[in-house]
PDB file of N, CA and C in Angstrom:
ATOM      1  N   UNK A   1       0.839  -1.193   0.000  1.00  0.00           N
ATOM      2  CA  UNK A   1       0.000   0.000   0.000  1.00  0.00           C
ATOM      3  C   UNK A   1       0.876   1.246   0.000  1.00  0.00           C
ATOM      4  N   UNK A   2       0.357   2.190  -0.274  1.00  0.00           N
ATOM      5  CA  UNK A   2       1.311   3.707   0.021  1.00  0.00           C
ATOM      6  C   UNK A   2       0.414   4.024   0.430  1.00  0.00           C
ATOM      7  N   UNK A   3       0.947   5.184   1.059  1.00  0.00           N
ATOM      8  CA  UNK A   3       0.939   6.109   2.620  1.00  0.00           C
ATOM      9  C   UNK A   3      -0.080   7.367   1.990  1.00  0.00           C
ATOM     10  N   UNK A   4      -0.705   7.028   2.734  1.00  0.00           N
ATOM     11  CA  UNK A   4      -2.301   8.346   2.421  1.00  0.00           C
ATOM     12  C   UNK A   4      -2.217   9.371   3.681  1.00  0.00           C
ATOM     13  N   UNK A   5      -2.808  10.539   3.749  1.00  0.00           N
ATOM     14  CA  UNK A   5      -3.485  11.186   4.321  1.00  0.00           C
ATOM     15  C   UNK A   5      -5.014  11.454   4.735  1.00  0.00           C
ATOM     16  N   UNK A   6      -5.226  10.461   5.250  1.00  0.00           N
ATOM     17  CA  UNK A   6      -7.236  10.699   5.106  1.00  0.00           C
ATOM     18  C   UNK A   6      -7.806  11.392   6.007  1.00  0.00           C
ATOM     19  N   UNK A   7      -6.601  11.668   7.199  1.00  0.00           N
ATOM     20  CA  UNK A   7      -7.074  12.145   8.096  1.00  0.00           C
ATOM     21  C   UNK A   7      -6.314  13.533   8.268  1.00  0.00           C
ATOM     22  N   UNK A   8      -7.003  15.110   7.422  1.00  0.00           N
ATOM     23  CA  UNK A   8      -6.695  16.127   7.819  1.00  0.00           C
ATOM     24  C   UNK A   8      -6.003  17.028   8.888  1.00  0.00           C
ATOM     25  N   UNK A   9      -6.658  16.075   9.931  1.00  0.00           N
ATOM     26  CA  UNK A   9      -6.109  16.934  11.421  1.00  0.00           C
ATOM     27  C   UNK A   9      -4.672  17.764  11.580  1.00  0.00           C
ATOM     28  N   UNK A  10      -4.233  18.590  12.059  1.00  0.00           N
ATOM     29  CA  UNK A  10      -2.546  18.469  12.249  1.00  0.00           C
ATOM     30  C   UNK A  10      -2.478  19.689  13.664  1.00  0.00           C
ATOM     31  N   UNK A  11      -1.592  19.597  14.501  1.00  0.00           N
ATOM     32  CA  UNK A  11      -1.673  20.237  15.278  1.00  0.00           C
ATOM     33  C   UNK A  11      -0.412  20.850  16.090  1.00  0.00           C
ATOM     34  N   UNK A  12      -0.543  21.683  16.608  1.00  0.00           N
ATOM     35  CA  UNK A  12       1.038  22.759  16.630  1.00  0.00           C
ATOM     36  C   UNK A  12       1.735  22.476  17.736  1.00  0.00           C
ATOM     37  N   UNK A  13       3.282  21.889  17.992  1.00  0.00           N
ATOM     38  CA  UNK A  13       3.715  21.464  19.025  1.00  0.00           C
ATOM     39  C   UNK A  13       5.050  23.055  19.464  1.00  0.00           C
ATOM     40  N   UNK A  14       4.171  23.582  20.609  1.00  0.00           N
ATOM     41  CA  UNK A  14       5.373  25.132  20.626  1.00  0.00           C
ATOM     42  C   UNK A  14       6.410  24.579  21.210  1.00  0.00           C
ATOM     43  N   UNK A  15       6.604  23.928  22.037  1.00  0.00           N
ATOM     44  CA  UNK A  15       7.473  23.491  22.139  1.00  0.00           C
ATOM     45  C   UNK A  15       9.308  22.883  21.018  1.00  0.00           C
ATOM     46  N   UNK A  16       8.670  22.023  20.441  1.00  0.00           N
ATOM     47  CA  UNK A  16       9.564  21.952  19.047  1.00  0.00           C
ATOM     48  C   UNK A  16       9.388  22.670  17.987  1.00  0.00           C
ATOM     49  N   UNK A  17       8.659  23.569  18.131  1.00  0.00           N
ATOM     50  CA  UNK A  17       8.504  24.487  16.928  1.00  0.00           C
ATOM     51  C   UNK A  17       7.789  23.791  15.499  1.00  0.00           C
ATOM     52  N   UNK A  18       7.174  22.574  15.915  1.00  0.00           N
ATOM     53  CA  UNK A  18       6.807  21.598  14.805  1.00  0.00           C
ATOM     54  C   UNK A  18       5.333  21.926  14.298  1.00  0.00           C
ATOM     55  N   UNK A  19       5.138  21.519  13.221  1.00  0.00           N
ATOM     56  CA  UNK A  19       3.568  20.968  13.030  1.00  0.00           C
ATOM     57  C   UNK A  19       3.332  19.393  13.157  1.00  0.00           C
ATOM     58  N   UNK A  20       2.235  18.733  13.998  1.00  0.00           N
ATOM     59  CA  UNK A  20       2.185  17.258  13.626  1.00  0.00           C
ATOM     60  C   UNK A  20       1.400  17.009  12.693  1.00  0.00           C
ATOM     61  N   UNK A  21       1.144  15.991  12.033  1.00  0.00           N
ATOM     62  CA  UNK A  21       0.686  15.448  11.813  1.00  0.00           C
ATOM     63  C   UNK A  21       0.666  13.484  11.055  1.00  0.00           C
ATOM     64  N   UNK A  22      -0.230  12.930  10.729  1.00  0.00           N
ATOM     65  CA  UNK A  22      -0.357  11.430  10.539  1.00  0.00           C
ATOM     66  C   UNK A  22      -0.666  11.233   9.005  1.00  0.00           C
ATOM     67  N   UNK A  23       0.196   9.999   8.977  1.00  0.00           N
ATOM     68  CA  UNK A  23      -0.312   9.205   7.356  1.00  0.00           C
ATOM     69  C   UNK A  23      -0.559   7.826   7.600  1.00  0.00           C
ATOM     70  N   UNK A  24      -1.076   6.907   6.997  1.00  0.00           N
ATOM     71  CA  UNK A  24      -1.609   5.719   7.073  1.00  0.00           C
ATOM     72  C   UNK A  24      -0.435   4.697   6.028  1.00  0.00           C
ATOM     73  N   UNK A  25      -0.404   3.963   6.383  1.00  0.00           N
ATOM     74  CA  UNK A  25       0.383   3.171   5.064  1.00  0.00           C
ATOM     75  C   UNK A  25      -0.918   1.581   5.643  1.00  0.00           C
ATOM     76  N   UNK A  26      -2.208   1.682   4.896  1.00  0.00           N
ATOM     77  CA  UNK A  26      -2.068   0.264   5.417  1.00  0.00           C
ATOM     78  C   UNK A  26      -3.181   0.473   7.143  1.00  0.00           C
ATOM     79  N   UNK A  27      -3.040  -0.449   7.412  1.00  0.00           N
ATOM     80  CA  UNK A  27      -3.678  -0.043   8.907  1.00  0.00           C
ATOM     81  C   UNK A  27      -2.593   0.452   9.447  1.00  0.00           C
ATOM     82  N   UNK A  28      -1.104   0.641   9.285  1.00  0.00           N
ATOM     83  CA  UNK A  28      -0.119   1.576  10.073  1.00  0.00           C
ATOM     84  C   UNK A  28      -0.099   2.884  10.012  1.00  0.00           C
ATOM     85  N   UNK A  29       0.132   3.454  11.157  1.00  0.00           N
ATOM     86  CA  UNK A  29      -0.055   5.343  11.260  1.00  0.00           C
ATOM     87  C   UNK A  29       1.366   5.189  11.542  1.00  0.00           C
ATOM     88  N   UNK A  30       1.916   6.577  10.849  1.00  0.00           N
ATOM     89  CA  UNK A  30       2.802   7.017  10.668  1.00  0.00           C
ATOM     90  C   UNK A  30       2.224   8.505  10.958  1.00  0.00           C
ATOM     91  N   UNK A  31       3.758   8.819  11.905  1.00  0.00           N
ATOM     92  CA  UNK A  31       3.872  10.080  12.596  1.00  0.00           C
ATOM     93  C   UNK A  31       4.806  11.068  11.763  1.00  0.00           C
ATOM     94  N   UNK A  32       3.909  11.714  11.706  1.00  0.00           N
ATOM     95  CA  UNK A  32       5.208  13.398  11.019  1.00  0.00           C
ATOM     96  C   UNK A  32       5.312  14.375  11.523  1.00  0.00           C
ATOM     97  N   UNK A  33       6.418  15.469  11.974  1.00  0.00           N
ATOM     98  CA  UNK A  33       6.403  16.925  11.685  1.00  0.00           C
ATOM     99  C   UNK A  33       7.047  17.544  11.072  1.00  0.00           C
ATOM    100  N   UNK A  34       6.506  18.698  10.835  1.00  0.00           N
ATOM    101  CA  UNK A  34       7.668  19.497  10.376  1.00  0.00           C
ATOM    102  C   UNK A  34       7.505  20.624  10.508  1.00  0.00           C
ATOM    103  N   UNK A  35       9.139  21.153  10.500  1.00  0.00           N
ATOM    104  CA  UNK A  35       9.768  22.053  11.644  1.00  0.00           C
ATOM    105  C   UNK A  35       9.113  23.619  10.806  1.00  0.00           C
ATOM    106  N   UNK A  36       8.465  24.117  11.874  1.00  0.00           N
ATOM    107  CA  UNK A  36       7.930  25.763  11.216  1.00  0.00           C
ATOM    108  C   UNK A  36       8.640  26.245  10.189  1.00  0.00           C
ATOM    109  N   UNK A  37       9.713  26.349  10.540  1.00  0.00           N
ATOM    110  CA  UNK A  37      10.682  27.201   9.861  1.00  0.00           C
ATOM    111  C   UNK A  37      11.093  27.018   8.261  1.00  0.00           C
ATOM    112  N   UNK A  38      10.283  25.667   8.172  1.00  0.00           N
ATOM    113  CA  UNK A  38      10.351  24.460   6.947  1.00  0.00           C
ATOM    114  C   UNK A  38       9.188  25.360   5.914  1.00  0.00           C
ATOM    115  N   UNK A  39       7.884  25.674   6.571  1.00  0.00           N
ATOM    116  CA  UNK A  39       6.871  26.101   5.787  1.00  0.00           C
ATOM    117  C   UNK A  39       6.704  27.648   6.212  1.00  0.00           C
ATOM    118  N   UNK A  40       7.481  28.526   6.999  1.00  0.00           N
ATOM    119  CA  UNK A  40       6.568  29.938   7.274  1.00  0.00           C
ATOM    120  C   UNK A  40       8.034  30.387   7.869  1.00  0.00           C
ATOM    121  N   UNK A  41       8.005  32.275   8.066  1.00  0.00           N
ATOM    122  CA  UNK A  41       8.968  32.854   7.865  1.00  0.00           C
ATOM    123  C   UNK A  41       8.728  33.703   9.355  1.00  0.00           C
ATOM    124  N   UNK A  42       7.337  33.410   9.716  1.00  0.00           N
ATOM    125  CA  UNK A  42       6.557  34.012  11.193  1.00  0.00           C
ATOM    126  C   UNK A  42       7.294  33.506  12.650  1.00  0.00           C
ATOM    127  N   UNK A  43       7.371  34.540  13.211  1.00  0.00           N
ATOM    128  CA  UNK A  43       8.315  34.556  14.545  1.00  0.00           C
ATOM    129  C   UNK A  43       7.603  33.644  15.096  1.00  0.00           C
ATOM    130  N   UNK A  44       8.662  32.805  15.905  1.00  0.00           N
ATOM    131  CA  UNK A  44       7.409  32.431  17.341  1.00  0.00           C
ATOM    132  C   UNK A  44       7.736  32.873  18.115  1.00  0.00           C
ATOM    133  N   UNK A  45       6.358  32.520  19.017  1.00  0.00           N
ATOM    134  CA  UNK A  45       6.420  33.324  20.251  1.00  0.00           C
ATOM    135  C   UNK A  45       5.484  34.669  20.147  1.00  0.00           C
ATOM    136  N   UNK A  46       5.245  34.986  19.242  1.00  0.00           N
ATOM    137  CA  UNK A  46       4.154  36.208  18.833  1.00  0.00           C
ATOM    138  C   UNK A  46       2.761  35.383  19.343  1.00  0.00           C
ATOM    139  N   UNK A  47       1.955  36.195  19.011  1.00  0.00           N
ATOM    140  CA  UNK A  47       0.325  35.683  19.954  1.00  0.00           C
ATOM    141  C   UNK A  47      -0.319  34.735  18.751  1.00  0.00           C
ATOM    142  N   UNK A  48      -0.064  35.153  17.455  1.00  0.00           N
ATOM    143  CA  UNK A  48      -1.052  34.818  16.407  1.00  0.00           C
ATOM    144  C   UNK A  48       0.449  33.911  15.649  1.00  0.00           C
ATOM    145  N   UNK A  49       1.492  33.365  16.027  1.00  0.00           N
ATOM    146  CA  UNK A  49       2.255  32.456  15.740  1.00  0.00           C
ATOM    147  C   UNK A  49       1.643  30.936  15.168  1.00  0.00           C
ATOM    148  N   UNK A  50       0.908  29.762  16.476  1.00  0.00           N
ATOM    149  CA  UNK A  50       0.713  29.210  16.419  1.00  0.00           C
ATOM    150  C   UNK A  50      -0.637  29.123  14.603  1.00  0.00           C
ATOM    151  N   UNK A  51      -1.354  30.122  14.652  1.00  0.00           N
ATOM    152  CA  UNK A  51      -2.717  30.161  13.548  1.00  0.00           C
ATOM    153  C   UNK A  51      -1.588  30.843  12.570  1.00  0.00           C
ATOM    154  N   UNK A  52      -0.810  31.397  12.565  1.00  0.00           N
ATOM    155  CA  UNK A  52       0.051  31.716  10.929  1.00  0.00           C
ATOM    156  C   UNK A  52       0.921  29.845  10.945  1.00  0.00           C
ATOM    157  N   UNK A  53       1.439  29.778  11.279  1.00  0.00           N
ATOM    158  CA  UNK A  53       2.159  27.884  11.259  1.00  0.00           C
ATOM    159  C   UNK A  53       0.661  27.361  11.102  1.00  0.00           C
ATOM    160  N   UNK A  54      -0.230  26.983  11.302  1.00  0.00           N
ATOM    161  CA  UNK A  54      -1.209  26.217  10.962  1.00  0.00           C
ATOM    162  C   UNK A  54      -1.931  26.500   9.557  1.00  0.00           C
ATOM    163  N   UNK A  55      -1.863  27.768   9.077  1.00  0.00           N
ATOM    164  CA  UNK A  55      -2.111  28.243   7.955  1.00  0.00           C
ATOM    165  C   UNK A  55      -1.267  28.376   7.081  1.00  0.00           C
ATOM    166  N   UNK A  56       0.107  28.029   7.420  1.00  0.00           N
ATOM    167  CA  UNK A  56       1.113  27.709   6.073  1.00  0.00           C
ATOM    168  C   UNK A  56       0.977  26.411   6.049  1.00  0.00           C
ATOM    169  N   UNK A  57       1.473  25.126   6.917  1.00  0.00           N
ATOM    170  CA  UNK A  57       0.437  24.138   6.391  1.00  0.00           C
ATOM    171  C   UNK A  57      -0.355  23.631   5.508  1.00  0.00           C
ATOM    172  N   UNK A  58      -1.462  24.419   5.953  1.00  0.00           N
ATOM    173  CA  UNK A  58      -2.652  24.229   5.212  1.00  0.00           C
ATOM    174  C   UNK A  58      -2.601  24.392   4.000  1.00  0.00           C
ATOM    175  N   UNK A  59      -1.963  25.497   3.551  1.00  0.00           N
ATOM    176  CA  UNK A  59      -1.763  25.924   2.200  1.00  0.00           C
ATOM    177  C   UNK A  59      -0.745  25.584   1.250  1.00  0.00           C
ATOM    178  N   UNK A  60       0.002  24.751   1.703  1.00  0.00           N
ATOM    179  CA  UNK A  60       1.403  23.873   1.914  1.00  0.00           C
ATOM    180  C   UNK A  60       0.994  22.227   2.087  1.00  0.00           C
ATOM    181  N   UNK A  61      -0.130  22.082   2.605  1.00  0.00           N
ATOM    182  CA  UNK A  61       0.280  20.875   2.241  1.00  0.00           C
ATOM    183  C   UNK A  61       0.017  19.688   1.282  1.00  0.00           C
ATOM    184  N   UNK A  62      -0.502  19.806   0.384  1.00  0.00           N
ATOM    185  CA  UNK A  62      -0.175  19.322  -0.391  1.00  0.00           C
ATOM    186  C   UNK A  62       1.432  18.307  -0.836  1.00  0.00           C
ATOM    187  N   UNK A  63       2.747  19.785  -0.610  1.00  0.00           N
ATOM    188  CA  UNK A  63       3.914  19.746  -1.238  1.00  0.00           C
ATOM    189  C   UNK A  63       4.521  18.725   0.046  1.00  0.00           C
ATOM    190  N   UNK A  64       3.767  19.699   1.437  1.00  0.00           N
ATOM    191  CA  UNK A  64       4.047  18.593   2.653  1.00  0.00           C
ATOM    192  C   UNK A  64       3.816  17.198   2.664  1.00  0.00           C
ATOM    193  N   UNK A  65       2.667  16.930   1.830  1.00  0.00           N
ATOM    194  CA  UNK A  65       2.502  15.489   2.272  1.00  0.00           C
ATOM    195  C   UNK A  65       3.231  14.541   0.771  1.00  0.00           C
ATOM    196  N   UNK A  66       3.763  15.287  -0.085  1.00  0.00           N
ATOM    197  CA  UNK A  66       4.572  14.856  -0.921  1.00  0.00           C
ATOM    198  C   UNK A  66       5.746  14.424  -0.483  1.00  0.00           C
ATOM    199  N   UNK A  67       6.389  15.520   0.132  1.00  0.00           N
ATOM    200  CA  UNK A  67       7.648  15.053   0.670  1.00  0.00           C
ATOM    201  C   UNK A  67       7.804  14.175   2.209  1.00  0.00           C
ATOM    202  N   UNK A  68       6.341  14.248   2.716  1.00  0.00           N
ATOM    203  CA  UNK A  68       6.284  13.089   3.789  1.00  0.00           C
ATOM    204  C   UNK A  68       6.654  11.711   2.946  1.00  0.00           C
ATOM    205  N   UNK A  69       5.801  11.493   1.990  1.00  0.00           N
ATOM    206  CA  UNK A  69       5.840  10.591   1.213  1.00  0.00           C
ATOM    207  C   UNK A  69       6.777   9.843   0.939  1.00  0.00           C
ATOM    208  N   UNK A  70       8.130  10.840   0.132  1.00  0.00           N
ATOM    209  CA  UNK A  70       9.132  10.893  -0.390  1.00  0.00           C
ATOM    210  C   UNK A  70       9.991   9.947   0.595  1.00  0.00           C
ATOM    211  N   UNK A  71       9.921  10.703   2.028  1.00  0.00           N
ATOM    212  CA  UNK A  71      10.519  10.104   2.638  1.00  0.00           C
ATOM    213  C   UNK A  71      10.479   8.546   3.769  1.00  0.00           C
ATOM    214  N   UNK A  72       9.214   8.952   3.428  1.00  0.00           N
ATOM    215  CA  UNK A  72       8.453   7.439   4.103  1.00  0.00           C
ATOM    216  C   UNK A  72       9.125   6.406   3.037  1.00  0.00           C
ATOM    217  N   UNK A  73       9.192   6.779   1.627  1.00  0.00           N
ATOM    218  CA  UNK A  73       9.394   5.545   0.725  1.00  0.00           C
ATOM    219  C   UNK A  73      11.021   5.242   0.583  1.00  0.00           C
ATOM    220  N   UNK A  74      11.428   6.202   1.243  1.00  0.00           N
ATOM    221  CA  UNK A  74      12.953   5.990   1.528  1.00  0.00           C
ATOM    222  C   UNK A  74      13.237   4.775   2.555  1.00  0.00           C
ATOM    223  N   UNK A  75      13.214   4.876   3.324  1.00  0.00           N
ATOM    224  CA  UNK A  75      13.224   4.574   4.886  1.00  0.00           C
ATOM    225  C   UNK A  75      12.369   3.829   5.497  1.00  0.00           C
ATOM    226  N   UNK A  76      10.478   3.707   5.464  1.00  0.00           N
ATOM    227  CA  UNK A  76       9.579   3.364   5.751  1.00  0.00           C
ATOM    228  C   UNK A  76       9.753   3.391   7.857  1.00  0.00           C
ATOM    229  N   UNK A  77      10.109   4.115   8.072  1.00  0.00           N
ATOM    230  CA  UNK A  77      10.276   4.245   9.711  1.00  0.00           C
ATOM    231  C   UNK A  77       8.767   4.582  10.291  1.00  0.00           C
ATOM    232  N   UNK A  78       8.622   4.993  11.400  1.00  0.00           N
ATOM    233  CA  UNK A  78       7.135   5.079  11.879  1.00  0.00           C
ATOM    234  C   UNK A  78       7.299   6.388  12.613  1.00  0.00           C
ATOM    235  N   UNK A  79       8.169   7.400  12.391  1.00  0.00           N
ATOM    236  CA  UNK A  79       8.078   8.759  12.719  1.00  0.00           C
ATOM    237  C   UNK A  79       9.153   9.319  11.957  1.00  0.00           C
ATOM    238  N   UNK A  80       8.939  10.571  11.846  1.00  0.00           N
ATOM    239  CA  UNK A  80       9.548  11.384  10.554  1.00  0.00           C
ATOM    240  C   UNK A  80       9.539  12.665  11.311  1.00  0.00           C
ATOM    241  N   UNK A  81      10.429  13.361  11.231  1.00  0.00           N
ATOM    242  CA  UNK A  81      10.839  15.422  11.286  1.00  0.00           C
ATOM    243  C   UNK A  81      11.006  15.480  10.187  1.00  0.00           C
ATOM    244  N   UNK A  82      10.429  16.495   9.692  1.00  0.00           N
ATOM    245  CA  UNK A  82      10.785  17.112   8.310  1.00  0.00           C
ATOM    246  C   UNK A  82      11.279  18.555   8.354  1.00  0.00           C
ATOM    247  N   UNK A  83      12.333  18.512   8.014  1.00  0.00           N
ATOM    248  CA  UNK A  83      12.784  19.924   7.838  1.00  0.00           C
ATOM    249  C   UNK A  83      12.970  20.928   6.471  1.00  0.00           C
ATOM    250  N   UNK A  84      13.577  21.869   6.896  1.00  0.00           N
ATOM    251  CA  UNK A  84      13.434  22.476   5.358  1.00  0.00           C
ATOM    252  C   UNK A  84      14.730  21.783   4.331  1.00  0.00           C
ATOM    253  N   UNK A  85      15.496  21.053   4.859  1.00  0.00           N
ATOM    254  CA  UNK A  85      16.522  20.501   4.087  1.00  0.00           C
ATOM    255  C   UNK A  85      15.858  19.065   2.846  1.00  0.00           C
ATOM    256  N   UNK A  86      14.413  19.236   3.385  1.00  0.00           N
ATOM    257  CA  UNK A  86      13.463  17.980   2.756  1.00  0.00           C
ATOM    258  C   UNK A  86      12.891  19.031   1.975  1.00  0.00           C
ATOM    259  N   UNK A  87      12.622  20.168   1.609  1.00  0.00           N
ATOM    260  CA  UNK A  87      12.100  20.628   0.798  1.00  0.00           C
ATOM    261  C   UNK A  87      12.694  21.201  -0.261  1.00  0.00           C
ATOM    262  N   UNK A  88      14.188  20.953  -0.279  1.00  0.00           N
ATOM    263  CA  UNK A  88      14.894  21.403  -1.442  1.00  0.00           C
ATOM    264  C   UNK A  88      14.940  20.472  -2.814  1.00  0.00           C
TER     265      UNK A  88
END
């Protein structure tokens, strides 16, 4: 099988500066993030931080869940960081 997205959700970890989110390969979930700095140019730590990172995302992912992909089919591991060095 390859690795779908069916499930939209994704959610903001301030801590690592990440976005999460999940892909399926199969009945297996596979864990992703990736690192803000990967999709948006917005400070953190500002008030409206967390909803600008959730809205590059959104508008992003598409290319995001391409290169989740990319790298799931590399490797097939069961958690993934994605950084901006995955988007070149």
């Amino acid at each position: 099988m390859s690795l779908t997205f069916p499930n939209r959700s994704r959610s903001y970890d301030e801590a690592g500066k990440r976005i999460r989110f999940v892909g399926h390969d199969g009945m297996f979930q596979i864990s992703f993030s990736v690192a803000t700095d990967a999709i948006s140019k917005a400070e953190s730590g500002t008030p409206t931080a967390e909803a600008t990172y959730l809205a590059a995302f959104d508008t992003a992912s598409n290319s995001i869940h391409d290169v989740a992909r990319n790298a799931y089919d590399r490797t097939r591991k069961s958690i993934y960081v994605l950084t901006a060095a995955d988007f070149r």
